[in-house]
C-alpha atoms as a PDB file:
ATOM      1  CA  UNK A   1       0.272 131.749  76.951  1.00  0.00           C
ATOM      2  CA  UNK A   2      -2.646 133.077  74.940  1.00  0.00           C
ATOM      3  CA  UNK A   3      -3.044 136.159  73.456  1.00  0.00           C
ATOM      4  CA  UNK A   4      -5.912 137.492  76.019  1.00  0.00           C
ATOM      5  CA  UNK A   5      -3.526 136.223  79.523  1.00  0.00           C
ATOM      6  CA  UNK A   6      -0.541 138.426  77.993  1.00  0.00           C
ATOM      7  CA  UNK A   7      -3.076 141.723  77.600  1.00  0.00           C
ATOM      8  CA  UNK A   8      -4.396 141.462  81.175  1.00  0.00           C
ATOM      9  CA  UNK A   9      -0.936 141.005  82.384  1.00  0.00           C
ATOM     10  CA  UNK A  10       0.349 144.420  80.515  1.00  0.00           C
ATOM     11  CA  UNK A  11      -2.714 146.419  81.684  1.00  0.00           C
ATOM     12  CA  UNK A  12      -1.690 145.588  85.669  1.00  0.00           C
ATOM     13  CA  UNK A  13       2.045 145.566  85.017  1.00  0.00           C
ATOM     14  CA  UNK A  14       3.843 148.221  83.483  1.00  0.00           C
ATOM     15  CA  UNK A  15       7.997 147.335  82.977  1.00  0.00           C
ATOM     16  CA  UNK A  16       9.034 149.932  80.837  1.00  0.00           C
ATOM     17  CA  UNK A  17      11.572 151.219  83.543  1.00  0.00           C
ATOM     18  CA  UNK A  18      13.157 149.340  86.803  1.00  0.00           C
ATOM     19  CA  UNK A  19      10.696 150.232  89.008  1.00  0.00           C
ATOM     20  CA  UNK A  20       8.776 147.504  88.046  1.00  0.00           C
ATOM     21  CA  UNK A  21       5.372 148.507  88.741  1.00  0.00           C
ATOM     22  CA  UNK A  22       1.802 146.454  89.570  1.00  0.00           C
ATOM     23  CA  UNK A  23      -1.753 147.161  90.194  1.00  0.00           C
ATOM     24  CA  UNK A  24      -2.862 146.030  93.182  1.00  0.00           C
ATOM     25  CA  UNK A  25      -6.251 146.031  95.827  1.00  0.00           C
ATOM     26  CA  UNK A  26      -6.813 145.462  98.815  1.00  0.00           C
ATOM     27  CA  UNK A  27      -9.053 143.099  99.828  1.00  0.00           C
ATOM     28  CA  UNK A  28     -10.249 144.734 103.131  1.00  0.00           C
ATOM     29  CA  UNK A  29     -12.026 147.846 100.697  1.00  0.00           C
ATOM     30  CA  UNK A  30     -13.654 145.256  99.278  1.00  0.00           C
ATOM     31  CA  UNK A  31     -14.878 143.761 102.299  1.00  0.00           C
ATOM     32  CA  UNK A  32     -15.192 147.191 104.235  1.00  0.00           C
ATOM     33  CA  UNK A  33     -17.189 148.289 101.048  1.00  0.00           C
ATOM     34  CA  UNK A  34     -19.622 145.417 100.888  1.00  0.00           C
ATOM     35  CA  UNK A  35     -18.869 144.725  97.517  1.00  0.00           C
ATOM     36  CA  UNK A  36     -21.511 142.615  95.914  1.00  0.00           C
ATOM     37  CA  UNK A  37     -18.948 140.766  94.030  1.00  0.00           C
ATOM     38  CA  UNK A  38     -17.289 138.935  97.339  1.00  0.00           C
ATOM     39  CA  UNK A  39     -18.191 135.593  97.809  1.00  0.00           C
ATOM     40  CA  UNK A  40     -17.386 133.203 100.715  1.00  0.00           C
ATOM     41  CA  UNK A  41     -17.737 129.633 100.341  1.00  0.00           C
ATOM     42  CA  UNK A  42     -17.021 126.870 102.902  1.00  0.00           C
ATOM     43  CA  UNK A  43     -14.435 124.113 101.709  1.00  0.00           C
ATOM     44  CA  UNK A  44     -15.698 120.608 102.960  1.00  0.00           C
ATOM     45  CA  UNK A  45     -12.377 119.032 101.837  1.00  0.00           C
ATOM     46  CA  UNK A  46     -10.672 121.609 103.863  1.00  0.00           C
ATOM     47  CA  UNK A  47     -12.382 120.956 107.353  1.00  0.00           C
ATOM     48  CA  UNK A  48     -14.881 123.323 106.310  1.00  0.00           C
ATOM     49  CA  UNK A  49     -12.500 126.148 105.807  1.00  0.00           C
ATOM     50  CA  UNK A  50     -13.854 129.267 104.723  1.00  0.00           C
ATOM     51  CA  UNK A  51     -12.615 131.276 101.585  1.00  0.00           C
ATOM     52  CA  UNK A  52     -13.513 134.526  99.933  1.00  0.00           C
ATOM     53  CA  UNK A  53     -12.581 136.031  96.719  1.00  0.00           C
ATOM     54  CA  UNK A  54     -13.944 137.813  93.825  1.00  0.00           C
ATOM     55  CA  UNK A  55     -16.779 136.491  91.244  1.00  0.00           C
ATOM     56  CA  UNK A  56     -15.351 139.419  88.111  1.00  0.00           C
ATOM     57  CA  UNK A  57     -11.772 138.419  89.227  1.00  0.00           C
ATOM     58  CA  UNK A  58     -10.655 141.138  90.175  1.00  0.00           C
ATOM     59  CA  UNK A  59      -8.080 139.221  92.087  1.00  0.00           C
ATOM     60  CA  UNK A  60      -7.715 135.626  91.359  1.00  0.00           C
ATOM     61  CA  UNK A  61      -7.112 134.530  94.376  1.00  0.00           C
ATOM     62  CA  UNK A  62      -9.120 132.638  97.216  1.00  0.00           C
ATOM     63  CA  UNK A  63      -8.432 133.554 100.377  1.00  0.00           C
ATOM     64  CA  UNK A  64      -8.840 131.874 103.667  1.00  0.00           C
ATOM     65  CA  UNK A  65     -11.230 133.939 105.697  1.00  0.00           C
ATOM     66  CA  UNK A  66      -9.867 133.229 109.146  1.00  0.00           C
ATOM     67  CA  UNK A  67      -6.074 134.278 108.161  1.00  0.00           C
ATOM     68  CA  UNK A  68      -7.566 136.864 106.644  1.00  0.00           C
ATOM     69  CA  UNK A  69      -9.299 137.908 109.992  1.00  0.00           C
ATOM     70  CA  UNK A  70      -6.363 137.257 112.044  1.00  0.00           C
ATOM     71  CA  UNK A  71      -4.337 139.539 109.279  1.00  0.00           C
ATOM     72  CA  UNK A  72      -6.706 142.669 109.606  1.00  0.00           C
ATOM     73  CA  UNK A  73      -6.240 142.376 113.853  1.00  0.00           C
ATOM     74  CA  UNK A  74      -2.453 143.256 112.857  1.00  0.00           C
ATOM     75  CA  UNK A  75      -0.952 146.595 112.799  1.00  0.00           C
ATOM     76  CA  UNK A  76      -0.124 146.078 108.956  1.00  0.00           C
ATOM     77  CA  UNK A  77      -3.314 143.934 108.042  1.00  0.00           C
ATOM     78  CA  UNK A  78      -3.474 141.445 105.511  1.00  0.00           C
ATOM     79  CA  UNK A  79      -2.209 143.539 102.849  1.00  0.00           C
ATOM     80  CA  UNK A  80      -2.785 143.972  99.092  1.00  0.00           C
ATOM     81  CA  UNK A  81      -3.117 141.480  96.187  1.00  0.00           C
ATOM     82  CA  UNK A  82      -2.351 141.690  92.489  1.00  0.00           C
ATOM     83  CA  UNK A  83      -4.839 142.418  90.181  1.00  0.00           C
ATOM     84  CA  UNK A  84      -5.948 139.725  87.778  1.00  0.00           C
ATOM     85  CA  UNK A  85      -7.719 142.143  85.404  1.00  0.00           C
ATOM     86  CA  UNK A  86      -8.506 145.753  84.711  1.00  0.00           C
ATOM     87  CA  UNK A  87     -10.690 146.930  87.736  1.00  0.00           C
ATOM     88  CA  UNK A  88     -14.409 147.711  88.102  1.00  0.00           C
ATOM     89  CA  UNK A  89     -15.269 151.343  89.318  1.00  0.00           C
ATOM     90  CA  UNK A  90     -16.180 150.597  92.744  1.00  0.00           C
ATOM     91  CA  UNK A  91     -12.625 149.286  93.107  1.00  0.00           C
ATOM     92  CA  UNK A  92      -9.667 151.287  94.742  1.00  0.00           C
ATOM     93  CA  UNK A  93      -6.804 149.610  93.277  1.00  0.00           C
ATOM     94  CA  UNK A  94      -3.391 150.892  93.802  1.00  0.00           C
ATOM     95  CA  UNK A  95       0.190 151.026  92.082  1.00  0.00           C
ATOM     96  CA  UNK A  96       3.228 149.086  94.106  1.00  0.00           C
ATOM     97  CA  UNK A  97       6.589 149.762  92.601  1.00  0.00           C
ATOM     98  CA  UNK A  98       9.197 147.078  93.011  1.00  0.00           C
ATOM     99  CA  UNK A  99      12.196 149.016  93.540  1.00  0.00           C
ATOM    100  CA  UNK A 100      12.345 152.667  94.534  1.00  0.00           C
ATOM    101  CA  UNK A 101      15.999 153.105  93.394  1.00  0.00           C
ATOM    102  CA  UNK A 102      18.075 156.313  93.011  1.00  0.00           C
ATOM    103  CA  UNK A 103      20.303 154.270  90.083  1.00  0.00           C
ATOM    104  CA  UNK A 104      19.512 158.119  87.638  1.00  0.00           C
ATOM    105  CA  UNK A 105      17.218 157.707  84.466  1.00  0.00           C
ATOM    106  CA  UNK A 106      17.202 153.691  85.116  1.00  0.00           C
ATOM    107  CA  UNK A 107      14.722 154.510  87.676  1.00  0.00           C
ATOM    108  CA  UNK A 108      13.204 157.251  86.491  1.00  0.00           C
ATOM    109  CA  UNK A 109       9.136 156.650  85.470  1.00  0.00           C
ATOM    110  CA  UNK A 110       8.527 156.772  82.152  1.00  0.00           C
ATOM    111  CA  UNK A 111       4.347 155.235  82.010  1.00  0.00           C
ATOM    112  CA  UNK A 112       2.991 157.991  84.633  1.00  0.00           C
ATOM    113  CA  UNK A 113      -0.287 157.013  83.259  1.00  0.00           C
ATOM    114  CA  UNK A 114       0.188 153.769  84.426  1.00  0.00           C
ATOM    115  CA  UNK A 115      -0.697 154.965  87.721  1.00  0.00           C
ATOM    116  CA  UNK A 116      -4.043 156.139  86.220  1.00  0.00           C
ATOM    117  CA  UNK A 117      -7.383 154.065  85.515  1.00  0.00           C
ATOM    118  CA  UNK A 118      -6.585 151.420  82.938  1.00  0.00           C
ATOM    119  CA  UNK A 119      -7.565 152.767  79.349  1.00  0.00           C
ATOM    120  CA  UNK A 120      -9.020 148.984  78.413  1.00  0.00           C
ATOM    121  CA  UNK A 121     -11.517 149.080  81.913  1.00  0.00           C
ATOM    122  CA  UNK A 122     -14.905 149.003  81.025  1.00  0.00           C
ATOM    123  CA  UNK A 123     -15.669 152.100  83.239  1.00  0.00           C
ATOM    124  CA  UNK A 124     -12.408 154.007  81.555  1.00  0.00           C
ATOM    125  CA  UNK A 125     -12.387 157.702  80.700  1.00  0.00           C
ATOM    126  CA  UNK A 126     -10.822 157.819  77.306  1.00  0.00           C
ATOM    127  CA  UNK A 127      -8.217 160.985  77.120  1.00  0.00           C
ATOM    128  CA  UNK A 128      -7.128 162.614  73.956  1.00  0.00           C
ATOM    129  CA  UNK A 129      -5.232 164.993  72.924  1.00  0.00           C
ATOM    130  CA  UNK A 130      -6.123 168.514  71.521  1.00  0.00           C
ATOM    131  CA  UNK A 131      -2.999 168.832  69.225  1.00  0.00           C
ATOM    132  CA  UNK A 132      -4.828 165.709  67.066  1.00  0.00           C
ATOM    133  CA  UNK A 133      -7.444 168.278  66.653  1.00  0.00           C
ATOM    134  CA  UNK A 134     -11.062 167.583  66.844  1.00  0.00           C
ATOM    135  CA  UNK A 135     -13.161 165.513  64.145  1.00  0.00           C
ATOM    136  CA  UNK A 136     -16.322 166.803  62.514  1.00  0.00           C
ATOM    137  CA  UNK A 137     -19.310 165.791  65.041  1.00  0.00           C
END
């Protein structure tokens, strides 16, 4: 596994305690927000199957339009996928943790920035701290 795979993995992933945490997004914002980064494409080797998914990769995956569809007319609609990458700003992304647990300081979060915007996105707002002091301008 090269060197950029593992980096995109740790900036979705965070497995410092055993919550086990991942960034994920749900593709219905991004069809609800007419992203102009969903495409569809029909699949001629596929009966003409229709698929979506995202041309910055967001998410990796292709998804079949019409289980998609029949997904949203549920009560819990399709659901949310992993994120391949760090996220663009128009992108709501959320955290899913793994396990919940009550197991004491196992369980107990110790990234809460994690659930933040990703420091390596390109549309991140760099924090610092004021006890480093501040450098001459």
């Amino acid at each position: 596994m090269g060197r950029r795979t593992v980096r995109r993995a740790e900036a979705n992933e965070c497995r410092r305690c055993s919550r086990y945490c991942d960034r994920v997004i749900a593709p219905a914002t991004c069809v609800a927000g007419n992203c102009p980064n969903l495409y569809v494409y029909e699949d001629p080797l596929a009966g003409n199957r229709r698929y979506m998914g995202c041309l910055q990769s967001v998410f990796a995956t292709e998804i079949d339009v019409e289980l998609f569809q029949q997904a949203e007319r549920t009560r819990l609609g399709f659901g949310t996928v992993r994120l391949a990458r760090e996220p663009l700003a128009r992108c709501g992304f959320s955290v899913e943790q793994a396990y919940e647990g009550s197991g004491g300081d196992d369980f107990r979060c110790v990234n809460r920035r994690f659930f933040d915007w990703p420091d390596s996105a390109a549309d991140a707002i760099r924090a610092f701290d004021l006890r480093d002091g501040i450098g001459p301008a």
